[in-house]
Protein backbone atom coordinates (compact mmCIF):
# COMPACT_ATOMS: atom_id res chain seq x y z
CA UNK A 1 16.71 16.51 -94.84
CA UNK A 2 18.32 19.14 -93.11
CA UNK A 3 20.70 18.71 -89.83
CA UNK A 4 21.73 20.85 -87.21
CA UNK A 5 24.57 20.08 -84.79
CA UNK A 6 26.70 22.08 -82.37
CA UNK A 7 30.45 20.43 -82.07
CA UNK A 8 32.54 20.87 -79.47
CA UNK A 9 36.49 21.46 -80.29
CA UNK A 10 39.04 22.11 -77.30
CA UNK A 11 36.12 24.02 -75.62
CA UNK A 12 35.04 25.76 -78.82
CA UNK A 13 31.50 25.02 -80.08
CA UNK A 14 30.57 25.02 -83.72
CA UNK A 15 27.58 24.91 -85.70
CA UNK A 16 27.35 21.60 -88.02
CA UNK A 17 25.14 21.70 -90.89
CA UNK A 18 24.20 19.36 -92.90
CA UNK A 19 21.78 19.26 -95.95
CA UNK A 20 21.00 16.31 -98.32
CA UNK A 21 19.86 17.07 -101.41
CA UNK A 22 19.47 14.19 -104.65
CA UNK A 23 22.64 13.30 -105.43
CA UNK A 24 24.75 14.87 -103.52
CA UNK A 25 24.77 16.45 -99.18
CA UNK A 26 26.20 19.75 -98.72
CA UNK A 27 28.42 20.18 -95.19
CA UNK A 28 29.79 23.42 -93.24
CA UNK A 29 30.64 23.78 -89.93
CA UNK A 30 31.29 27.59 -88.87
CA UNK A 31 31.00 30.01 -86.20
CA UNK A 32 30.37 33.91 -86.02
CA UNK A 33 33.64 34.49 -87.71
CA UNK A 34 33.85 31.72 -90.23
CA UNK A 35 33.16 28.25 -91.54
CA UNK A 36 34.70 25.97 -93.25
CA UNK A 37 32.61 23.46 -96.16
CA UNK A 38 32.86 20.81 -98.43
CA UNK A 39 33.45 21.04 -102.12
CA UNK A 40 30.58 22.67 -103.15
CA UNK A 41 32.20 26.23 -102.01
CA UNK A 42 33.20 28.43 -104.45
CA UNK A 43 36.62 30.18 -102.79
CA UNK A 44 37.32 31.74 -106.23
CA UNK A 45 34.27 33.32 -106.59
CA UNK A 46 34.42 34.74 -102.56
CA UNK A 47 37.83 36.27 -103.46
CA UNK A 48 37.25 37.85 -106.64
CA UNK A 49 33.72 38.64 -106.27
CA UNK A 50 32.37 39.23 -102.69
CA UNK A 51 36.39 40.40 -101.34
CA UNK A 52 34.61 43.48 -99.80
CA UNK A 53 32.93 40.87 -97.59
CA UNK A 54 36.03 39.59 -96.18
CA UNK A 55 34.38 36.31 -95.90
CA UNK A 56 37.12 33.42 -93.59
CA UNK A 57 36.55 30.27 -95.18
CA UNK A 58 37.97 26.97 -96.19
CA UNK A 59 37.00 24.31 -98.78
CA UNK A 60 37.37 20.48 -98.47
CA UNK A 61 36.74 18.04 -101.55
CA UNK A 62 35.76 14.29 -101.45
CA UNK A 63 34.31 14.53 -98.02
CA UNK A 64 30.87 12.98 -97.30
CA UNK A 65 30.22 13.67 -93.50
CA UNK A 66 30.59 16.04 -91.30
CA UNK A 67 33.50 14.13 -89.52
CA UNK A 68 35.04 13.49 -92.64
CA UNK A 69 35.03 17.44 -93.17
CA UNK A 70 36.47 17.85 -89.65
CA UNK A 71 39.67 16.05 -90.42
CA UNK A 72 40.16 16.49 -94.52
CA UNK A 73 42.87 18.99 -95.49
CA UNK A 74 41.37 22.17 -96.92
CA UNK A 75 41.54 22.60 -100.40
CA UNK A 76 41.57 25.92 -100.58
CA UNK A 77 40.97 28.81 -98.73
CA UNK A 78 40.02 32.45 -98.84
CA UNK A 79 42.35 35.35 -98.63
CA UNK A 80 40.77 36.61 -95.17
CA UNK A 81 41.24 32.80 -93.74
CA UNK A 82 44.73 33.05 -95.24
CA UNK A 83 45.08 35.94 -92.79
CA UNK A 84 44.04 34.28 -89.86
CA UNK A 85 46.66 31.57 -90.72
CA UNK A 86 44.78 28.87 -92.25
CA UNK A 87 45.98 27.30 -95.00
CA UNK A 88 45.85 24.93 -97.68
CA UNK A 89 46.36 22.02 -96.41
CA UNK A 90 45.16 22.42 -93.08
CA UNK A 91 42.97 20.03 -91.23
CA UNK A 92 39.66 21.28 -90.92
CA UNK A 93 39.39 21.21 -87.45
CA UNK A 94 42.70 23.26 -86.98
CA UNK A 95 41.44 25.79 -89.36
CA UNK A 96 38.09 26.22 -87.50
CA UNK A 97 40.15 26.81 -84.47
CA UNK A 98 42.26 29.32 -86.52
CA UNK A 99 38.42 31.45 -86.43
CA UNK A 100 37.88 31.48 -82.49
């Protein structure tokens, strides 16, 4: 099953995803500029691989819903988000504020 949600942050609105597959539900909430996900992100391979992209984005582990994402500390993050200010660290919802 596949969700779609916008979310509202200090005025901001976001675009909540959520997919459940067997085992496991994959979550991002992003915007035009960026998005941030749960653990199933690969921030390694976005920096060494796809860095021509320039791709702002922010991983959280252990999360299971969207809300949970909202308010876990990022995990890690890529080096464009790094340059917006995000950081590890970072609650989620701060870091998708970093991308307005």
């Amino acid at each position: 099953m596949i969700e779609l949600s916008p979310i509202v942050i200090e005025g901001h609105t976001f675009l909540a995803v959520s997919v459940q597959l067997p085992k496991t539900t994959l979550l991002t909430v992003s915007n035009e500029k960026g998005y941030i996900m749960c653990g199933a992100l690969d921030v390694e391979l976005l920096n060494a691989k796809l860095k021509d992209r320039k791709v702002i984005a922010g991983r959280a582990v252990g999360v299971r819903t969207i809300e949970q994402l909202l308010e876990a500390p990022m995990e890690s993050v890529t080096y464009e988000a790094e340059n917006l200010g995000i950081h590890v660290g970072m609650v989620g919802k701060e870091a998708l504020l970093k991308m307005v």
